[in-house]
Protein backbone atom coordinates (compact mmCIF):
# COMPACT_ATOMS: atom_id res chain seq x y z
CA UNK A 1 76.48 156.66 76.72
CA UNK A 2 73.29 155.78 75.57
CA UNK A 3 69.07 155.03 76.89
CA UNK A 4 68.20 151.47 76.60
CA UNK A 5 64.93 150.80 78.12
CA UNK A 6 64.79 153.38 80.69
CA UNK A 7 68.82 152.81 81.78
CA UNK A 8 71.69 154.25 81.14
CA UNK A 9 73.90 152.51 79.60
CA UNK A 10 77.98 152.99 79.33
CA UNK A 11 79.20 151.55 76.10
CA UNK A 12 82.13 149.54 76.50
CA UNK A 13 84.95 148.32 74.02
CA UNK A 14 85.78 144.33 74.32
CA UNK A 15 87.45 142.44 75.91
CA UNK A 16 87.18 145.72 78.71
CA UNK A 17 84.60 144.84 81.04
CA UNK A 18 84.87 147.84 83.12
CA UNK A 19 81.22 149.20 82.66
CA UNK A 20 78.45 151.14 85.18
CA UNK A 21 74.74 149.96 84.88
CA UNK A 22 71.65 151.55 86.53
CA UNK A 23 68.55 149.40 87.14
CA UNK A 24 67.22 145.91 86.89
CA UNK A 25 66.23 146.24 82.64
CA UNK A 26 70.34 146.97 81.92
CA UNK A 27 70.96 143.20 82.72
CA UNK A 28 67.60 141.67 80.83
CA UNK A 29 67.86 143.76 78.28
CA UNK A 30 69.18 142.53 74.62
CA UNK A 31 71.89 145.31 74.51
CA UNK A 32 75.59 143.88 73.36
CA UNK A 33 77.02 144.35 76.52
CA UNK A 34 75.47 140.57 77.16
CA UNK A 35 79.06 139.06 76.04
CA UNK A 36 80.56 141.40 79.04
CA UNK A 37 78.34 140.22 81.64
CA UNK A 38 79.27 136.17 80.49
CA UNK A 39 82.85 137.69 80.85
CA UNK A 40 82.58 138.66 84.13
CA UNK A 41 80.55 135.72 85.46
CA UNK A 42 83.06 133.25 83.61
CA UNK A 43 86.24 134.54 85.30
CA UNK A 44 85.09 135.46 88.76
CA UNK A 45 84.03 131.38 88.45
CA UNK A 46 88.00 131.13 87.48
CA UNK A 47 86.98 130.23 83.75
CA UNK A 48 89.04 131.57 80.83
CA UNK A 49 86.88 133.60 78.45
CA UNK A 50 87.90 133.63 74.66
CA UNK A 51 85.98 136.35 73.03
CA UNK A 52 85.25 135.64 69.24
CA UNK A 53 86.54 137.48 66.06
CA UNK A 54 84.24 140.14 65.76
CA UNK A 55 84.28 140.81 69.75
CA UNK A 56 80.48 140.30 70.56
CA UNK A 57 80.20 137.04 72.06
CA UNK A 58 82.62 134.64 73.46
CA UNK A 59 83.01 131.12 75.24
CA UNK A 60 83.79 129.88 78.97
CA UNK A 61 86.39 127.58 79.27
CA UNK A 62 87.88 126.06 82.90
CA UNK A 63 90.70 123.76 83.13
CA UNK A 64 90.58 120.88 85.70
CA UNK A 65 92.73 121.84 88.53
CA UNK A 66 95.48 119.78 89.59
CA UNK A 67 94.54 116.98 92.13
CA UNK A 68 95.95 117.14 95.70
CA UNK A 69 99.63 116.37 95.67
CA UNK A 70 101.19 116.62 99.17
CA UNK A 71 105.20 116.35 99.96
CA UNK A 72 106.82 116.53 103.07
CA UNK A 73 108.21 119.53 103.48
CA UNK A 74 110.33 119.46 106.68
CA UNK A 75 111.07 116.50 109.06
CA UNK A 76 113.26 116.71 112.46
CA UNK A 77 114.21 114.01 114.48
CA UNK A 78 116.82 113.18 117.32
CA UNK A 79 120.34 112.64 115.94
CA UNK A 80 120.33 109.73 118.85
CA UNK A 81 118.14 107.84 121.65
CA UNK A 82 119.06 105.17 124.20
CA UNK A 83 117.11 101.66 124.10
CA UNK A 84 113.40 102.16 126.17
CA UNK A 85 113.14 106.10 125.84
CA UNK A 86 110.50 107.51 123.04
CA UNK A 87 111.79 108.84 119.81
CA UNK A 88 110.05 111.58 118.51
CA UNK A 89 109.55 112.31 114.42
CA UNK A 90 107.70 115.66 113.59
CA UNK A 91 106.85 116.40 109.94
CA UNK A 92 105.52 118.60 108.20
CA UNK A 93 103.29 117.95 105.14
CA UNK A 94 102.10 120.11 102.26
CA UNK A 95 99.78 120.06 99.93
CA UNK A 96 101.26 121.80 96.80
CA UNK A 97 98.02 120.78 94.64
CA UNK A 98 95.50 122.79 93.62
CA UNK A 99 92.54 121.23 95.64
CA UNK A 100 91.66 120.02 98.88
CA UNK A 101 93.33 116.21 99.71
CA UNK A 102 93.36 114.72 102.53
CA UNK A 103 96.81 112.72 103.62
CA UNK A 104 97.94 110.28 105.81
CA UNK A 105 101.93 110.38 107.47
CA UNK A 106 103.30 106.95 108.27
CA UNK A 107 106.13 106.24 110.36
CA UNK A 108 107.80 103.04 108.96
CA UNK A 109 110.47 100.62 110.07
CA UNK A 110 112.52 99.81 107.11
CA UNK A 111 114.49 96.72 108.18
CA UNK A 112 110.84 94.93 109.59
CA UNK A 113 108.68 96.69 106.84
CA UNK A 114 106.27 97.80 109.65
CA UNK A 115 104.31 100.59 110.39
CA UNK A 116 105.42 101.86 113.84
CA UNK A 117 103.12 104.94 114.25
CA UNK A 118 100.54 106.93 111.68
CA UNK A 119 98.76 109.94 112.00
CA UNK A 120 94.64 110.32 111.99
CA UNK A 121 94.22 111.38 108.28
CA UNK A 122 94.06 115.07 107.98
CA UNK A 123 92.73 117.12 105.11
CA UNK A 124 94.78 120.32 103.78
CA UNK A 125 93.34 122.63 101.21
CA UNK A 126 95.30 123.98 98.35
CA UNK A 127 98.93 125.79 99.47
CA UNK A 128 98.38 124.72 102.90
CA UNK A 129 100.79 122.80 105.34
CA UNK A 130 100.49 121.04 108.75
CA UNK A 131 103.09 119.84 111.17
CA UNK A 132 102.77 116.20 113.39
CA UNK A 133 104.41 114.46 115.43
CA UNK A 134 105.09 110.65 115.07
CA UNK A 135 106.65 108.40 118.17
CA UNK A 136 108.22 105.31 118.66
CA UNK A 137 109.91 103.10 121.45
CA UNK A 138 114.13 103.24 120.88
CA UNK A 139 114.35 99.25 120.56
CA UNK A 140 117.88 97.60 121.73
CA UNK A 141 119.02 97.87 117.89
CA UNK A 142 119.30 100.63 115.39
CA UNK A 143 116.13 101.95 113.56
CA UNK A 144 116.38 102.05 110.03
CA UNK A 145 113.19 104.48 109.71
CA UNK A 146 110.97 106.03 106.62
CA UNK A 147 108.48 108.47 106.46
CA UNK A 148 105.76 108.82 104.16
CA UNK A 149 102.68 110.88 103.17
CA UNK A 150 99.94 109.24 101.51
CA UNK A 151 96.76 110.36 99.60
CA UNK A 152 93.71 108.78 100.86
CA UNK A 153 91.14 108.52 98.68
């Protein structure tokens, strides 16, 4: 421990940043410690901090996180529906990217190449999921259906 402009000041051994300070002058002050304190505001900003050879100093780096990637995780729909009764599709999407996106689901009739029914667009953040509900009309033939999630932009 050592004085320092009227603090006390814990010395510290890089790349530990566990470290007490006491008053304002500890963090204006010239003292080593400086590279610590870039430490500490570098990763708790998610940045990587590389500390150089002789331990002092280092540098910030932060990687681009992954765009918004969503999947469909689930779907459910009825095995069977007469002609003139509402078919009901419920999905749910994910977004398995590492920032927010905002997706659209589509319901789509393969044989026509139509859209039949879409959600509003929705936004998920990163990790998160959300379940819809798509409907159609049981037309006098079969439906040859396809779901999709898009990305807007």
């Amino acid at each position: 421990m050592g004085t320092y402009l009227g603090c006390k000041i814990y010395r510290y051994t890089p790349p530990d940043v566990a470290y007490e300070q006491y008053g304002s002058p500890c963090l204006t002050s010239n003292y080593v410690k400086l590279g610590a304190v870039k430490k500490r505001i570098c990763t708790g900003q998610g940045g990587t901090w590389t500390w150089n050879e002789a331990m002092t100093d280092g540098t910030c780096t932060f990687e681009e996180p992954e765009p918004a990637k969503g999947i469909i995780d689930s779907y459910d729909y009825p095995p069977k529906a007469t002609p003139g009764t509402t078919v009901t599709v419920t999905a749910t999407a994910k977004n398995t990217g590492e920032t927010q996106g905002t997706f659209q689901l589509c319901l789509i009739d393969r044989d026509e190449n139509i859209d039949i029914d879409s959600t509003e667009p929705f936004t998920l953040t990163a990790g998160t999921s959300t379940t819809k509900n798509l409907s159609t009309i049981m037309p006098s033939r079969d439906l040859n259906l396809r779901l999709a999630l898009e990305r807007q932009q």
